[in-house]
Every structure is written in structure tokens, then in C-alpha cells.
Protein backbone atom coordinates (compact mmCIF):
# COMPACT_ATOMS: atom_id res chain seq x y z
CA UNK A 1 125.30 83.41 -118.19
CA UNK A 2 125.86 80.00 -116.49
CA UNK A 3 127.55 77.29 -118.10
CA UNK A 4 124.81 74.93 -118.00
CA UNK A 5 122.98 76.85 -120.45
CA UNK A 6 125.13 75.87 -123.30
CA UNK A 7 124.57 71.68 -124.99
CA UNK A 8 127.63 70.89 -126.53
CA UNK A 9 128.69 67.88 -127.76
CA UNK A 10 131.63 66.13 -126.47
CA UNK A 11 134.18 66.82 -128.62
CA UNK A 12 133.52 70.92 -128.58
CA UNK A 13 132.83 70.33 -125.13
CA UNK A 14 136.47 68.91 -124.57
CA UNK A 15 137.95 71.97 -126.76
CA UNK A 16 136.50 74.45 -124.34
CA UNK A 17 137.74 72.59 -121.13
CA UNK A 18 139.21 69.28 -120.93
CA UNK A 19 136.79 68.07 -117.66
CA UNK A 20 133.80 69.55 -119.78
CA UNK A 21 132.94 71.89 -116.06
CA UNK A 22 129.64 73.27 -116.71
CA UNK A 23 128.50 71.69 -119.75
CA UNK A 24 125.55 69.49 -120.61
CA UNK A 25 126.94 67.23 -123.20
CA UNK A 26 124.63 66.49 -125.95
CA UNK A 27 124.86 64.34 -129.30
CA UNK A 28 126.16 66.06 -131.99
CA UNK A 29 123.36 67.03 -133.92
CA UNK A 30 122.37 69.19 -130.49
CA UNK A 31 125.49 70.50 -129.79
CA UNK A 32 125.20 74.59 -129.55
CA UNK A 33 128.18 75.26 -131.55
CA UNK A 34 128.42 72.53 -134.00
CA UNK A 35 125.39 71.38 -135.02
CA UNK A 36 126.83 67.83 -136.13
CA UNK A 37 129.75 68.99 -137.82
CA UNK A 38 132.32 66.79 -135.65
CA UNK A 39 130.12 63.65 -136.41
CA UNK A 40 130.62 64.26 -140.50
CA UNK A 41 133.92 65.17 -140.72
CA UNK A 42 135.14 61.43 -140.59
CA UNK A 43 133.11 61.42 -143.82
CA UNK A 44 134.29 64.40 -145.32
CA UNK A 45 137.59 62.87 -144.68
CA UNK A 46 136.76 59.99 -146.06
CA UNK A 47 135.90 62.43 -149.39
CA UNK A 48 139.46 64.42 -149.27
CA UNK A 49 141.25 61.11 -149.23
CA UNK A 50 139.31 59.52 -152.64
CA UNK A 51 140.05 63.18 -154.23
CA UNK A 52 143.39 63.59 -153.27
CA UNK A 53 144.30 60.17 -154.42
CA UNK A 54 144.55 61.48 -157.89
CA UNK A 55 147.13 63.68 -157.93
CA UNK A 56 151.18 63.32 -157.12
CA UNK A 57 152.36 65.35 -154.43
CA UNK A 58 154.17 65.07 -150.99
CA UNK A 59 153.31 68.28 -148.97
CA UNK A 60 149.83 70.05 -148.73
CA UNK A 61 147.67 72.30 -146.78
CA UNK A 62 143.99 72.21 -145.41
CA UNK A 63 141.55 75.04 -145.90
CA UNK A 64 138.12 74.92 -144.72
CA UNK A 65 134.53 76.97 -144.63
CA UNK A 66 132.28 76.90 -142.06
CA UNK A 67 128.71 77.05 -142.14
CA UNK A 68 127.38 80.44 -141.00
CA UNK A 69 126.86 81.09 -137.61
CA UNK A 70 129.53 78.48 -136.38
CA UNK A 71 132.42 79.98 -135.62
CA UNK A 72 130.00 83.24 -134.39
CA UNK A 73 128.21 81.02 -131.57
CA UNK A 74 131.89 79.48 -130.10
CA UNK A 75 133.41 83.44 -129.58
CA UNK A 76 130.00 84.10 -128.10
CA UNK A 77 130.46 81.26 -125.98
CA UNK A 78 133.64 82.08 -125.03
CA UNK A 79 133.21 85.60 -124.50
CA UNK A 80 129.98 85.08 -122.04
CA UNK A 81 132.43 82.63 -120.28
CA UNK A 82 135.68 84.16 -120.53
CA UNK A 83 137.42 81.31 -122.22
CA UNK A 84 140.77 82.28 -123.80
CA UNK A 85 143.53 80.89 -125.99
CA UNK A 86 141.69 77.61 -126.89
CA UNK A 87 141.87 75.91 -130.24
CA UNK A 88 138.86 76.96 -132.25
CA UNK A 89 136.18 74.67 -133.73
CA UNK A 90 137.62 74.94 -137.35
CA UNK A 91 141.39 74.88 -136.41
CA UNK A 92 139.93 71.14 -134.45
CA UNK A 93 138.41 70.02 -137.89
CA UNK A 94 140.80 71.53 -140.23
CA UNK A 95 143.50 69.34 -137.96
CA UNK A 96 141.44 66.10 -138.09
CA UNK A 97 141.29 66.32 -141.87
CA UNK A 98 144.97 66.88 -141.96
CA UNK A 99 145.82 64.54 -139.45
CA UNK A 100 144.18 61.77 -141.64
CA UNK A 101 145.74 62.44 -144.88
CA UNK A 102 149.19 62.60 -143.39
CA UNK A 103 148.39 59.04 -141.64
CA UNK A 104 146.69 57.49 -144.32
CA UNK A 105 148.92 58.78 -147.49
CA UNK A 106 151.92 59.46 -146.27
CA UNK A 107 152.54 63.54 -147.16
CA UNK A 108 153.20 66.41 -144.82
CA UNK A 109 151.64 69.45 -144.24
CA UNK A 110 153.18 72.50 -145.54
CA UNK A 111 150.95 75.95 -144.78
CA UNK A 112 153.09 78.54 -146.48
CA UNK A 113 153.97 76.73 -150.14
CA UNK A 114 152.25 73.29 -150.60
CA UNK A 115 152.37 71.01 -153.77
CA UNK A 116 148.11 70.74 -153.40
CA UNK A 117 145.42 72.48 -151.71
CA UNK A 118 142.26 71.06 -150.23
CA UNK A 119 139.24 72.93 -149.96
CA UNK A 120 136.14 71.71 -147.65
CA UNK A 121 133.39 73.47 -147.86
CA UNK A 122 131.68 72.03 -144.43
CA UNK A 123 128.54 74.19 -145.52
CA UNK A 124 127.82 71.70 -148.01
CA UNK A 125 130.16 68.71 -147.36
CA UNK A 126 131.80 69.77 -151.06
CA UNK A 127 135.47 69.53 -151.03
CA UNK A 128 138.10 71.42 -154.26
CA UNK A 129 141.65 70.61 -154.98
CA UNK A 130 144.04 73.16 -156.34
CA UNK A 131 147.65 71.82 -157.09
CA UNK A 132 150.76 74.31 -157.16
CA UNK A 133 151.30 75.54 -160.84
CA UNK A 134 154.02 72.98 -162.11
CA UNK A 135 156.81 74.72 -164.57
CA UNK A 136 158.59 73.42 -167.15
CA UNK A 137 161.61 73.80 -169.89
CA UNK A 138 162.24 72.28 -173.37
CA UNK A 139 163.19 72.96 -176.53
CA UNK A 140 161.66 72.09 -179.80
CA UNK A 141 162.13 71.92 -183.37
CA UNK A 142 159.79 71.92 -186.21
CA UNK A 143 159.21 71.80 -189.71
CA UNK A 144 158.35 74.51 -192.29
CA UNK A 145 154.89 74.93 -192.45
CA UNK A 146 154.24 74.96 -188.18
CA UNK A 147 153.23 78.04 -186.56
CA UNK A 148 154.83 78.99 -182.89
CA UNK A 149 151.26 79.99 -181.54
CA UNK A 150 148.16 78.99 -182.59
CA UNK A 151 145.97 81.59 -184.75
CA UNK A 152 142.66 83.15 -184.39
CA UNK A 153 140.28 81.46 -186.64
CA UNK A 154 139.49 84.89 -189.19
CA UNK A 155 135.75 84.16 -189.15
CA UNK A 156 134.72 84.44 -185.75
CA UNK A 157 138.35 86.38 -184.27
CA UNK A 158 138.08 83.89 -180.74
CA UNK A 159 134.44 83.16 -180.21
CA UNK A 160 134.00 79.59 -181.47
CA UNK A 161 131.80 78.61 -184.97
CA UNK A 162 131.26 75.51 -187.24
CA UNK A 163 133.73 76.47 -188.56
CA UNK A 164 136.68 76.39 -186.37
CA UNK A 165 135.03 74.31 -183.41
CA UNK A 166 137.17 76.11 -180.84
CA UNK A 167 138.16 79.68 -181.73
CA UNK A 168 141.35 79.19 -183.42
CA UNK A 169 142.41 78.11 -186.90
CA UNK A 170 142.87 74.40 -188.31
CA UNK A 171 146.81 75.26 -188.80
CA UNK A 172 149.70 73.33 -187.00
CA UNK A 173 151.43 75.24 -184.13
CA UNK A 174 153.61 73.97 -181.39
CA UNK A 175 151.52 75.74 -178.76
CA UNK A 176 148.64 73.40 -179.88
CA UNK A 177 150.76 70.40 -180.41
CA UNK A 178 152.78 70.37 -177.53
CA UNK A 179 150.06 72.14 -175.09
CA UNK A 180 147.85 69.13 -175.99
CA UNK A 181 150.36 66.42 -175.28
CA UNK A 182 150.99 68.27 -171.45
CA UNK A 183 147.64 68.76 -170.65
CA UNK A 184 146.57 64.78 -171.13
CA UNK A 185 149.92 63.93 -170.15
CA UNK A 186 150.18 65.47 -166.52
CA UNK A 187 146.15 65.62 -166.52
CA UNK A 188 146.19 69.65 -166.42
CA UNK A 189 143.31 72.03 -167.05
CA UNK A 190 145.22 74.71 -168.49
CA UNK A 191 148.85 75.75 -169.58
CA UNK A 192 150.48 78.73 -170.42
CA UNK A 193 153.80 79.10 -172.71
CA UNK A 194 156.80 81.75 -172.64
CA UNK A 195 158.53 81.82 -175.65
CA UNK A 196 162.27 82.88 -176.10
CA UNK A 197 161.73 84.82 -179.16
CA UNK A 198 159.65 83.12 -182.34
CA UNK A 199 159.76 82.62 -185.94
CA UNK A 200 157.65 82.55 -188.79
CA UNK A 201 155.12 79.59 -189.90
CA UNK A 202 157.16 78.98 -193.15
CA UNK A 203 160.83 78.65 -190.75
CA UNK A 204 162.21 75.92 -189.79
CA UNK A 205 164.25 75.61 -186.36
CA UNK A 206 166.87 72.82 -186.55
CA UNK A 207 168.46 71.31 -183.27
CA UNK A 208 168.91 72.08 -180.72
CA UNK A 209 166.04 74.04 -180.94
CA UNK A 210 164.41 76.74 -179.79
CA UNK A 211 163.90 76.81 -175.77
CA UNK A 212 160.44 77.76 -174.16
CA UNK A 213 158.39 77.32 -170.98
CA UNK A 214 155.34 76.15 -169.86
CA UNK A 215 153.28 76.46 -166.96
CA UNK A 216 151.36 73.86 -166.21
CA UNK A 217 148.02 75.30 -164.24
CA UNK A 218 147.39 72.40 -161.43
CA UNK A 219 148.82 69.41 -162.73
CA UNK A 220 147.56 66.09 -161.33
CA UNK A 221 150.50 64.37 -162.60
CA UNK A 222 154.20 65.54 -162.07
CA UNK A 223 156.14 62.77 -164.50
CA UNK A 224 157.40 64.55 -167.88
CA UNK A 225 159.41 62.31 -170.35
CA UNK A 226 162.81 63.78 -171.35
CA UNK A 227 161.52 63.71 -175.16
CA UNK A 228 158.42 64.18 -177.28
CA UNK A 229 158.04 63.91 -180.60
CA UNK A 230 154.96 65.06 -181.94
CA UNK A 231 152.93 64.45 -185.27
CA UNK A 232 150.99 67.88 -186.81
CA UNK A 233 149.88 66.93 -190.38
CA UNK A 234 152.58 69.09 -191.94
CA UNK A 235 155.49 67.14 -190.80
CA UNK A 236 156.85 66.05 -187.00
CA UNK A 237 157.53 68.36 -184.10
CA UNK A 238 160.62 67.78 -181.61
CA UNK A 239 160.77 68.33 -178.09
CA UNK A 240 163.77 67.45 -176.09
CA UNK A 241 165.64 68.19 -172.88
CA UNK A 242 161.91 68.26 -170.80
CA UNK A 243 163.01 69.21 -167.04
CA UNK A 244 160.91 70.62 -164.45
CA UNK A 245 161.78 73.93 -163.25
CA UNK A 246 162.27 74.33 -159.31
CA UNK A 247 159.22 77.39 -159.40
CA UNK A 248 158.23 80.16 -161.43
CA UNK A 249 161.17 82.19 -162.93
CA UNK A 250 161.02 85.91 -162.26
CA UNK A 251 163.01 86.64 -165.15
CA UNK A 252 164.24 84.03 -168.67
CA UNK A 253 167.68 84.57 -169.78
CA UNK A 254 168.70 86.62 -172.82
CA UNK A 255 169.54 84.93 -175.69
CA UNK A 256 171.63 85.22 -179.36
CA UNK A 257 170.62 83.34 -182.07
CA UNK A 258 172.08 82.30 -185.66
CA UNK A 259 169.54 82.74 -188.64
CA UNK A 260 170.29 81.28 -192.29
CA UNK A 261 168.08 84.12 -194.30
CA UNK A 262 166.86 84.44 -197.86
CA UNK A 263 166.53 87.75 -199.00
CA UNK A 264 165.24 89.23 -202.42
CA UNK A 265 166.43 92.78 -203.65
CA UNK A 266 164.27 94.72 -206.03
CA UNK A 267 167.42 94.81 -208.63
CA UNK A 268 169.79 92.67 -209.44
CA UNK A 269 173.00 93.60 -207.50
CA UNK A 270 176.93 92.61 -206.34
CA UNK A 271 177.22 92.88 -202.71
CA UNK A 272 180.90 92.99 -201.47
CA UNK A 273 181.61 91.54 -198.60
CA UNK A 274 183.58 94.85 -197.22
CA UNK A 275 180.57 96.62 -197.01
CA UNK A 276 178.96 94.08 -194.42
CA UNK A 277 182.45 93.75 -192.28
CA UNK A 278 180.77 97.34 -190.46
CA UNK A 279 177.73 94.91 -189.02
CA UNK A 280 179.93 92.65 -187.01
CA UNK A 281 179.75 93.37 -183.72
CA UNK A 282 177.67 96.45 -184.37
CA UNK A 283 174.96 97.56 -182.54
CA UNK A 284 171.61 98.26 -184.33
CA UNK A 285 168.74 100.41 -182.27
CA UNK A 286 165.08 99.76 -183.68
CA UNK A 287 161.47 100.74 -181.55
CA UNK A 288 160.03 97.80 -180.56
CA UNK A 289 156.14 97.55 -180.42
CA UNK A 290 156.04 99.57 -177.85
CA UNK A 291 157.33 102.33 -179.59
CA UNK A 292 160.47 101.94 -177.27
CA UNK A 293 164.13 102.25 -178.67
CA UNK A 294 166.34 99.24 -177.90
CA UNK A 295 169.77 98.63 -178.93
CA UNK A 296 170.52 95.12 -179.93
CA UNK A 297 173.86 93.43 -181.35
CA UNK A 298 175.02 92.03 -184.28
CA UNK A 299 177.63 89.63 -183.70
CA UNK A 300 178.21 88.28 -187.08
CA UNK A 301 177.18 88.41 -190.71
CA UNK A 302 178.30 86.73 -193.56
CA UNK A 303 177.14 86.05 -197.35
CA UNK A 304 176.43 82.54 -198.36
CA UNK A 305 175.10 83.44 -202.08
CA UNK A 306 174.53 86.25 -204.41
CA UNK A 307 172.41 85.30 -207.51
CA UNK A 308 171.01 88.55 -209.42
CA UNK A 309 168.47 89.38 -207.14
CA UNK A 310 168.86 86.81 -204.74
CA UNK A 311 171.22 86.85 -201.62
CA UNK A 312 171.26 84.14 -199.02
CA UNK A 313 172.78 85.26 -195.72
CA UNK A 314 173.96 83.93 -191.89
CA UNK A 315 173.73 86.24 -189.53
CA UNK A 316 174.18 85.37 -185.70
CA UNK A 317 172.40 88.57 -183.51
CA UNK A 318 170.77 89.16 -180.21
CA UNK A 319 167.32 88.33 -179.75
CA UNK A 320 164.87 90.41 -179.56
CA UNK A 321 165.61 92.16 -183.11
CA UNK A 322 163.16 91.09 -185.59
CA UNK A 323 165.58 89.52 -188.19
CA UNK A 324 162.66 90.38 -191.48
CA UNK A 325 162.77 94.67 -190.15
CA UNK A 326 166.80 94.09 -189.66
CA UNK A 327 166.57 93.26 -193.54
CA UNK A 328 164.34 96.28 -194.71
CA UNK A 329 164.87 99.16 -192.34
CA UNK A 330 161.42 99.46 -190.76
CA UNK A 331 162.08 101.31 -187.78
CA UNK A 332 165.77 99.60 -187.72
CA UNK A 333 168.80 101.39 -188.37
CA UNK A 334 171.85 100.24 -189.79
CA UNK A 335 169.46 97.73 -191.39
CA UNK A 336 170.99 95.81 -194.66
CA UNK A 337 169.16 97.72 -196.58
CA UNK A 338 170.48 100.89 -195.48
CA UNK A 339 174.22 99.08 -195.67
CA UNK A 340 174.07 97.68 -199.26
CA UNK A 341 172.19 100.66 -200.26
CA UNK A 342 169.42 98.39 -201.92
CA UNK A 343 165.96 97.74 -201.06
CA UNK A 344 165.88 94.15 -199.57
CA UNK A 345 162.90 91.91 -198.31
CA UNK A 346 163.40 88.63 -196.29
CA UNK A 347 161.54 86.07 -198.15
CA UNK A 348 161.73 83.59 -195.09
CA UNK A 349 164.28 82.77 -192.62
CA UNK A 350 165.43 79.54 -190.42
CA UNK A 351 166.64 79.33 -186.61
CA UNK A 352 169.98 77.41 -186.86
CA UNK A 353 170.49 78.09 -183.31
CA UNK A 354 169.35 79.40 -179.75
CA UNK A 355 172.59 79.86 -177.09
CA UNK A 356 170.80 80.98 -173.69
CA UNK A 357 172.82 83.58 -171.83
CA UNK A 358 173.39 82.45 -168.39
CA UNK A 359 170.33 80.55 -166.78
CA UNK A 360 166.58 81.34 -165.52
CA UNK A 361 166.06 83.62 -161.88
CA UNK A 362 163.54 82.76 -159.18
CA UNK A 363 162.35 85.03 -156.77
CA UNK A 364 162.77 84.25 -153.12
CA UNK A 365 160.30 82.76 -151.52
């Protein structure tokens, strides 16, 4: 096939051979491979800089679909004319795009991990930003009456009614609290939390707190203040030492904790102190919920009160252990219970403290 019998327009012309040898050069909208595309894409440019203008981020990368047939008629061209190792048509307008948003904002281009990326859907001039998942650490505290998670509303189990309004039940929880707060605040769509280890609604975690993190699902923002403090309608919620996380951790670090708990025996009772000495620094093996054994640590455990039936203890352990089944045996063994020799429930504990064990892993990238 001779060249002549392909119309390209200049610009696809000038991809295929600089001195444009045996091509009729057309306008755009004639042009064999194109079909106009090269005279939009200052346009669609145009569209990538207004979108990308409204989020923080200093390296990206350009992706881009073509509309069909495009790509198909240039490696026909080619092959009929034996044309190798040229820059294809949407490596050309992939680079343009690029080209411009490194001029006009500033940022570089970074193909293997970049902060956002673009989307241009050429088929339809439509163009979709995705920014890299953004993680972060804290730690909060909270008053009695504040859930960790937010709760199922019982009436519809997810699903949404008049009821609820959005699947979940009208009571306080930090996940609600502080996901709001980060999803207005860095303009996010969606986060997800990682606890390290949890409490009950009716506990209260003093200061430091307890640590968790957050992804933050493509955040348009990146600034995070160092401190929140939050208002739920059963008292205020505390975040503090807010940092941003250099990626996603592969693994969080173990942790110990210190509990202040509140037990209740079903008679009244003396509990000597001997008989709890055996529990420091013991270990204590209970089946978690997936019916797997794990041996945990108690490193100390001390009485606070003893009042007839009542017994107020501070235990510091590894977490992990469930500190209400450490109190009545289920599936935990040597459990107070068993040590005392008395039946004991845990009314309600606090979290007087969370130590970390050395610091959060990333995989390599």
C-alpha cells in the first residue's frame, strides 16, 4: 500500500516521520488515525488542570483511553508501511497532558507510585482523579458512654430505614466522630480504621490514649492538625499526636496495656493477695474467635479494693486477651476465677494505658 493513501493530520503525520514522506496532510477531523483527537486535547487539558486543582499533591501520573479503533488504525498503518519504534498516538497525548500539568502546576510525574492519578477518557472527553490512599496515626480518649465502632441499627441490621437514616445506630462512637471530622477535613470519600485492641461503650480510656489508624481513601487534602477534640452528645472525645504515616503498614506493633477493673463475685469473699502473686508475669492461653489457642502475658496484677462482693483490680497484660473472659474463665485459663476459686464477672473496665511495642512496618516498595 502506498503512502499516499493514508490523510493524516500533521501532528500524527510528524509522529510517523518527521518530513511527513508520503503523507497527505489533512485537518484533524480527517486525519486517518485520529479523527480530531490532537485538536481536543488542548481542551481536555484545559479539563485535567481545573480538576486537579483541587487536590494537594506534588507527583502524579497520566492514564488515558482511546476511542475504539484508534490505536488499531496507527499499527495497521505502521505495519502496511513498516514503521518501527515510533512513539504511539496515545503515548503523544498522554505526554501533552502531562507535559502541561507539570508546566502549568508545578508537580512531577511519577509512573510507578504517584500522590494522584488522572484518568482521560478521550472516548468521551470525561476525565477521573484517584489520589494515593493517605494513612494516618492518633490516639484518642473518650468518655464512658462512647462506643469504639459504630453499631448496626437492630431494626434494619445495615440497610438504611426512618429509623436510623443510614444503617447504623444513633449511639456515639469514635469511628463516627472522628471518621466524620477526616472525611470533611481532608475532603475524603471514604476511610477505614485499624484499631489496637478496643474497649467497651461503658469504658473510659484516659491519656494518653488508645492509638489507632486510619486510612484515608483519596484524600483531596493532605493537612491534619496535631489535635482534635471532638463533641458526641455523651461527653468530648480526644484525639492527639495526628501524624501522617509514610504508606500503608504491613504489620501494627504489639501492644500491653494497664486496665483499672471492677469485678463482682457471686459471694461475698477475702481475696489474699498471695494467691494473685502466681499471675505476675504468667502466661495465660485462651482460643480466640477463631477458635485458635494463643498465649498471652500477664505482667502485673494487683488489688485496689475488696468490699463483700466487690473487688476492684489493676492489672497491666498483653493485648489481645479479652480482659472481661480473663475475669470469668470463658475459654481462658488461669483466669481469676479459676485463681481465687470464685465465680467473678467484670462489671466494666477502663484503659489507663496503651505502651506500643516497638513501631509500625512497611513493606518495600
Amino acid at each position: 500500500m502506498e503512502g499516499m493513501d493514508f490523510s493524516l493530520c500533521e501532528v500524527c503525520a510528524a509522529r510517523q516521520r518527521t518530513d511527513f514522506t508520503g503523507f497527505e496532510l489533512v485537518k484533524s477531523k480527517s486525519c486517518y488515525i485520529c479523527g480530531g483527537l490532537t485538536s481536543r486535547i488542548a481542551m481536555v487539558g484545559e479539563k485535567v488542570l481545573r480538576s486537579a486543582k483541587r487536590y494537594q499533591f506534588k507527583t502524579f501520573s497520566i492514564g488515558m483511553i482511546l476511542p475504539s479503533g484508534v490505536q488499531e488504525r496507527e499499527d495497521q498503518l505502521r505495519s502496511d508501511l513498516r514503521i518501527r519504534g515510533r512513539m504511539t498516538v496515545k503515548s503523544e497525548l498522554t505526554g501533552e497532558i502531562a507535559d502541561l500539568v507539570e508546566r502549568r502546576m508545578r508537580k512531577k510525574v511519577d509512573r510507578l507510585h504517584p500522590e494522584l492519578t488522572v484518568l482521560v477518557n478521550l472516548d468521551d472527553d470525561m476525565v477521573d482523579m484517584a489520589a494515593k490512599s493517605m494513612f494516618v496515626y492518633g490516639r484518642y480518649t473518650k468518655p464512658r458512654g462512647v462506643s469504639q465502632r459504630r453499631t448496626l441499627c437492630d431494626r434494619c441490621w445495615g440497610r438504611g430505614c426512618d429509623e436510623c437514616d443510614s444503617g447504623y445506630a444513633k449511639i456515639p462512637s469514635i469511628e463516627k466522630a472522628v471518621g466524620d471530622r477526616f472525611l470533611k477535613l481532608l475532603r475524603s470519600h471514604r476511610i477505614k480504621f485499624t484499631w489496637l485492641g478496643s474497649e467497651d461503650p461503658d469504658s473510659i480510656v484516659f491519656p494518653p490514649g488508645r492509638p489507632f489508624v486510619v486510612e484515608v481513601k483519596s484524600p483531596m487534602k493532605h493537612r491534619i492538625p496535631p489535635m482534635m477534640v471532638l463533641r458526641t452528645g455523651a461527653g468530648a472525645v480526644r484525639v492527639t499526636g495526628l501524624r501522617r504515616l509514610r504508606g500503608k503498614p504491613s504489620s501494627i506493633p504489639a501492644f500491653t496495656f494497664k486496665t483499672r477493673a471492677f469485678l463482682e463475685s457471686e459471694v461475698p469473699f477475702k481475696p489474699m493477695k498471695s494467691e494473685l502473686k502466681g499471675m505476675k508475669n504468667s502466661l495465660v492461653q485462651y482460643k480466640n474467635n477463631k477458635g485458635k489457642t494463643v498465649y498471652k502475658k500477664v505482667h502485673q496484677l494487683r488489688i485496689l479494693t475488696a468490699r463483700g462482693r466487690r473487688l476492684t483490680v489493676e492489672i497491666k497484660l498483653d493485648g489481645g486477651l479479652p480482659v472481661k473472659r480473663l475475669v470469668n474463665g470463658d475459654s481462658v485459663s488461669p483466669s481469676l476465677s479459676e485463681v481465687l476459686k470464685t465465680p467473678l464477672s467484670c462489671q466494666r473496665f477502663d484503659i489507663l494505658r496503651v505502651w506500643e511495642s516497638g513501631g509500625f512496618e512497611f513493606g518495600k516498595i
